[in-house]
C-alpha atoms as a PDB file:
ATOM      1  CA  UNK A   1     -25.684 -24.586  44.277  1.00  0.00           C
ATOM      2  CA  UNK A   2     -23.605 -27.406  42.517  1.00  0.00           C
ATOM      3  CA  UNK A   3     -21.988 -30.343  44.913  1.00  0.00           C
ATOM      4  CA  UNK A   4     -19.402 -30.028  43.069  1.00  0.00           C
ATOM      5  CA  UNK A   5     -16.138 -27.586  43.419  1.00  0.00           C
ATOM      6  CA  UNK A   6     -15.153 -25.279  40.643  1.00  0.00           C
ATOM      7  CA  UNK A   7     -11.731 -25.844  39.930  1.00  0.00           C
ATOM      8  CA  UNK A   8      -9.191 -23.724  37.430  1.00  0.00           C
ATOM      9  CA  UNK A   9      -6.000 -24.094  35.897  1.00  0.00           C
ATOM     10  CA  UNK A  10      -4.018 -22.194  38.695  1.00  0.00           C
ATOM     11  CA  UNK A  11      -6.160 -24.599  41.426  1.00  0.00           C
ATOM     12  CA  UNK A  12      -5.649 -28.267  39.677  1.00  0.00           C
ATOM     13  CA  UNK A  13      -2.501 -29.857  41.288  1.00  0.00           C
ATOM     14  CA  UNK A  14      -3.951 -28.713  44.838  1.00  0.00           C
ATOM     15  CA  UNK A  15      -7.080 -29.612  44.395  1.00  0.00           C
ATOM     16  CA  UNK A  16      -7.306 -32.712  42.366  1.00  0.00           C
ATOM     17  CA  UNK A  17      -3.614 -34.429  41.672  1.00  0.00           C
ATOM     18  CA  UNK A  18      -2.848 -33.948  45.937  1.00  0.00           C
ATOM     19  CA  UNK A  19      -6.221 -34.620  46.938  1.00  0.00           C
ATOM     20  CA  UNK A  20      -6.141 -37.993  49.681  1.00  0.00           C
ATOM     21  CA  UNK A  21      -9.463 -38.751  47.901  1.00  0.00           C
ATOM     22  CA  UNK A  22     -10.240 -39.959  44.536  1.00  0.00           C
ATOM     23  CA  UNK A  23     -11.661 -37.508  42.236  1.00  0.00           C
ATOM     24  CA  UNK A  24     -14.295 -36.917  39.620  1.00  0.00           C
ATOM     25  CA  UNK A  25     -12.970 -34.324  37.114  1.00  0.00           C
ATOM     26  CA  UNK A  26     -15.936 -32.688  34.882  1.00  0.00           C
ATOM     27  CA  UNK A  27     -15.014 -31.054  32.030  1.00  0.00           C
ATOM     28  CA  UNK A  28     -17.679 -28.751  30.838  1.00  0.00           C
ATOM     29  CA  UNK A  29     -18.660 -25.412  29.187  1.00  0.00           C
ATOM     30  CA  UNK A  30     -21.291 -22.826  29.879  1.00  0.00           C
ATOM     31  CA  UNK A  31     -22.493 -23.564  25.866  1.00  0.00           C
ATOM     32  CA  UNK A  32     -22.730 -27.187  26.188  1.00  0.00           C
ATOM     33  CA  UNK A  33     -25.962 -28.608  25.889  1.00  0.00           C
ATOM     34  CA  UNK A  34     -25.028 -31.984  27.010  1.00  0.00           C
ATOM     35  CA  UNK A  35     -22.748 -30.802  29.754  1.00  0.00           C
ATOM     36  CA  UNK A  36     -25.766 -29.006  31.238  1.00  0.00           C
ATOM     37  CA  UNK A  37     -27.895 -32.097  31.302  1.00  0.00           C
ATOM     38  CA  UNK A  38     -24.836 -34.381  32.998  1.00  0.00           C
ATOM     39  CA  UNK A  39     -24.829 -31.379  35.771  1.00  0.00           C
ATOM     40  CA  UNK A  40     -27.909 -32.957  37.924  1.00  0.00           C
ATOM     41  CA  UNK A  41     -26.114 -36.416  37.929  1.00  0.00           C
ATOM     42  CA  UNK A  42     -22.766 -35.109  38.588  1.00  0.00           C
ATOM     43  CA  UNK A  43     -23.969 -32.643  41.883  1.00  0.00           C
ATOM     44  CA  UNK A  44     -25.963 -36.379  42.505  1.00  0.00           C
ATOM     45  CA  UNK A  45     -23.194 -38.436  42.761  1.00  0.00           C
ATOM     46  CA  UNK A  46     -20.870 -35.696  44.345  1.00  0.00           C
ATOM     47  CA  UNK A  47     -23.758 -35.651  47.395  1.00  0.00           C
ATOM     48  CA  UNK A  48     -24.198 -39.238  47.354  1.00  0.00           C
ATOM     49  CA  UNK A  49     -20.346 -40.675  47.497  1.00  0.00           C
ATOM     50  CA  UNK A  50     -19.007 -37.539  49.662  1.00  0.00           C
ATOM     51  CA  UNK A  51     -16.137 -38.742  52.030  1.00  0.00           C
ATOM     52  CA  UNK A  52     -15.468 -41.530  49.194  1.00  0.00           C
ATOM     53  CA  UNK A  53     -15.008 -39.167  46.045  1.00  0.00           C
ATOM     54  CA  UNK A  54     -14.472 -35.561  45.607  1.00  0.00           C
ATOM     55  CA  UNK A  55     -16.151 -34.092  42.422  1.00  0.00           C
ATOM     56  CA  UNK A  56     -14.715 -30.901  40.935  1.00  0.00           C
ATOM     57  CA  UNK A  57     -15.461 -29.161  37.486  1.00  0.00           C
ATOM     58  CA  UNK A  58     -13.235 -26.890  35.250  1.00  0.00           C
ATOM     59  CA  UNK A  59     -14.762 -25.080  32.618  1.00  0.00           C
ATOM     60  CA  UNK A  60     -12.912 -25.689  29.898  1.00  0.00           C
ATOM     61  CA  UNK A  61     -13.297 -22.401  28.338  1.00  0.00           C
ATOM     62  CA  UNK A  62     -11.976 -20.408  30.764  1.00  0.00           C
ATOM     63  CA  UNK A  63      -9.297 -23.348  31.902  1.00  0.00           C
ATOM     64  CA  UNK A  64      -7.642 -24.349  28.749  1.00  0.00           C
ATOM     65  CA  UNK A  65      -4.704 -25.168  30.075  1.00  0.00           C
ATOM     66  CA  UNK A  66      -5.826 -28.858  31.841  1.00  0.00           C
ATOM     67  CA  UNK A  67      -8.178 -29.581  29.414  1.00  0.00           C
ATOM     68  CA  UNK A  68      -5.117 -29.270  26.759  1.00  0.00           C
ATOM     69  CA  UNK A  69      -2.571 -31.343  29.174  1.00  0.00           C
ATOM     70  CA  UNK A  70      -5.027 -34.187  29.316  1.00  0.00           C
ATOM     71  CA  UNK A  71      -6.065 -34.107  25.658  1.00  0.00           C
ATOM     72  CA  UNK A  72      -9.606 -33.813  26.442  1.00  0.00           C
ATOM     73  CA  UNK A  73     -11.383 -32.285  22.918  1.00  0.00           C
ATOM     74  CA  UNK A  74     -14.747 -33.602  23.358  1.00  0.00           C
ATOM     75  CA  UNK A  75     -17.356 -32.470  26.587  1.00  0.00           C
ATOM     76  CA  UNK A  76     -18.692 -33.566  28.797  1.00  0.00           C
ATOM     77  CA  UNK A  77     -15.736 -35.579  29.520  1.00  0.00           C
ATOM     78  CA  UNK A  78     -14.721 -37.061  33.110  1.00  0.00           C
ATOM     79  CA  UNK A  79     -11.585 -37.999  33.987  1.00  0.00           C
ATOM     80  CA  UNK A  80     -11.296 -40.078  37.203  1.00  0.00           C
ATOM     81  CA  UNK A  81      -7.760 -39.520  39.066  1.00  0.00           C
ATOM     82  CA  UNK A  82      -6.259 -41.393  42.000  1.00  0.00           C
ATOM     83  CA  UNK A  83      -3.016 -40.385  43.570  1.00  0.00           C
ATOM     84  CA  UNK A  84      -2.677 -37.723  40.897  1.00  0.00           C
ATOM     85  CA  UNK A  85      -3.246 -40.331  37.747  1.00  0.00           C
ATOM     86  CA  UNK A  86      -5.565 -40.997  35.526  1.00  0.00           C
ATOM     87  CA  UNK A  87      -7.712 -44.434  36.553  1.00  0.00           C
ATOM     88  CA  UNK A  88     -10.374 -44.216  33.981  1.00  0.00           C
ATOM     89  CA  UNK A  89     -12.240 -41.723  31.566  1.00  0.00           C
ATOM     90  CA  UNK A  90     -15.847 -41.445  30.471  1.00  0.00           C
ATOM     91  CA  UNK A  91     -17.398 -39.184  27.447  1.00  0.00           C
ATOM     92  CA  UNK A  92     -20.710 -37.536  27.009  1.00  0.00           C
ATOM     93  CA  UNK A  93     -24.088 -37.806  28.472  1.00  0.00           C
ATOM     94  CA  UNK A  94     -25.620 -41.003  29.911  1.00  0.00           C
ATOM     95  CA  UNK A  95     -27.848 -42.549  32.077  1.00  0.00           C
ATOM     96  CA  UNK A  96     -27.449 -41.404  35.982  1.00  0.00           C
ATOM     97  CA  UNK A  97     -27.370 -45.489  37.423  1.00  0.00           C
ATOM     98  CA  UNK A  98     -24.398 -46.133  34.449  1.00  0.00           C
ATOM     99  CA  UNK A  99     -22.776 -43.378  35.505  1.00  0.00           C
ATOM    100  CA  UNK A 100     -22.687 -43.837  38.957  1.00  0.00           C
ATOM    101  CA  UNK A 101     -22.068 -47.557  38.283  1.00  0.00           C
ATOM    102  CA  UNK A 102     -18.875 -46.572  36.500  1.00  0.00           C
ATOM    103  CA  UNK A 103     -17.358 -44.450  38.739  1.00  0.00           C
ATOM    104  CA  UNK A 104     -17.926 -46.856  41.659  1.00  0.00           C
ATOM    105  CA  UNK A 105     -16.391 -49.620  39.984  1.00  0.00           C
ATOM    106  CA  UNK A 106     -12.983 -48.005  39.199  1.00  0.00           C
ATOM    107  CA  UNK A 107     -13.025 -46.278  43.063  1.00  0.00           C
END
């Protein structure tokens, strides 16, 4: 079971653009190779920074909609958003200590 909450077009502004937290945004598809290996460091940092960061994912085949408004046309891509904006973006697969070290420093 994944750390991390499954969000959809219909759930975004509740879940991520109101949220009092900071959040993680995964963008990600069932057929995506690279997606599927970022999943263990995404549920990792989700466990690890809960109460500091939320971490949600959309599927971005069944969401198009968000994935569209935020011009996202590449996976895995991860958006981080505070108070509803856009603080910093990351693309594809890396290392789990970058990734973690990236998100911390824009928190």
């Amino acid at each position: 079971m994944s750390n991390a909450q499954d969000v959809t077009d219909s759930t975004w502004d509740s879940a991520v653009l109101q949220s009092d937290l900071p959040v993680l945004v995964d963008f990600w598809a069932e057929w995506c190779g690279p997606c599927k290996a970022m999943s263990p460091a995404v549920d990792k940092l989700a466990e690890e920074l809960e109460g500091k960061l939320r971490v949600v994912k959309i599927n971005t085949q069944d969401n198009p909609e968000i994935p569209g408004r935020y011009g996202v046309v590449s996976i895995p891509t991860f958006l981080l958003i505070k108070g509803g904006e856009v603080v910093h973006q990351m693309l594809g697969s890396m290392p789990y200590a970058a990734f973690k070290t990236e998100v911390e420093e824009k928190l």
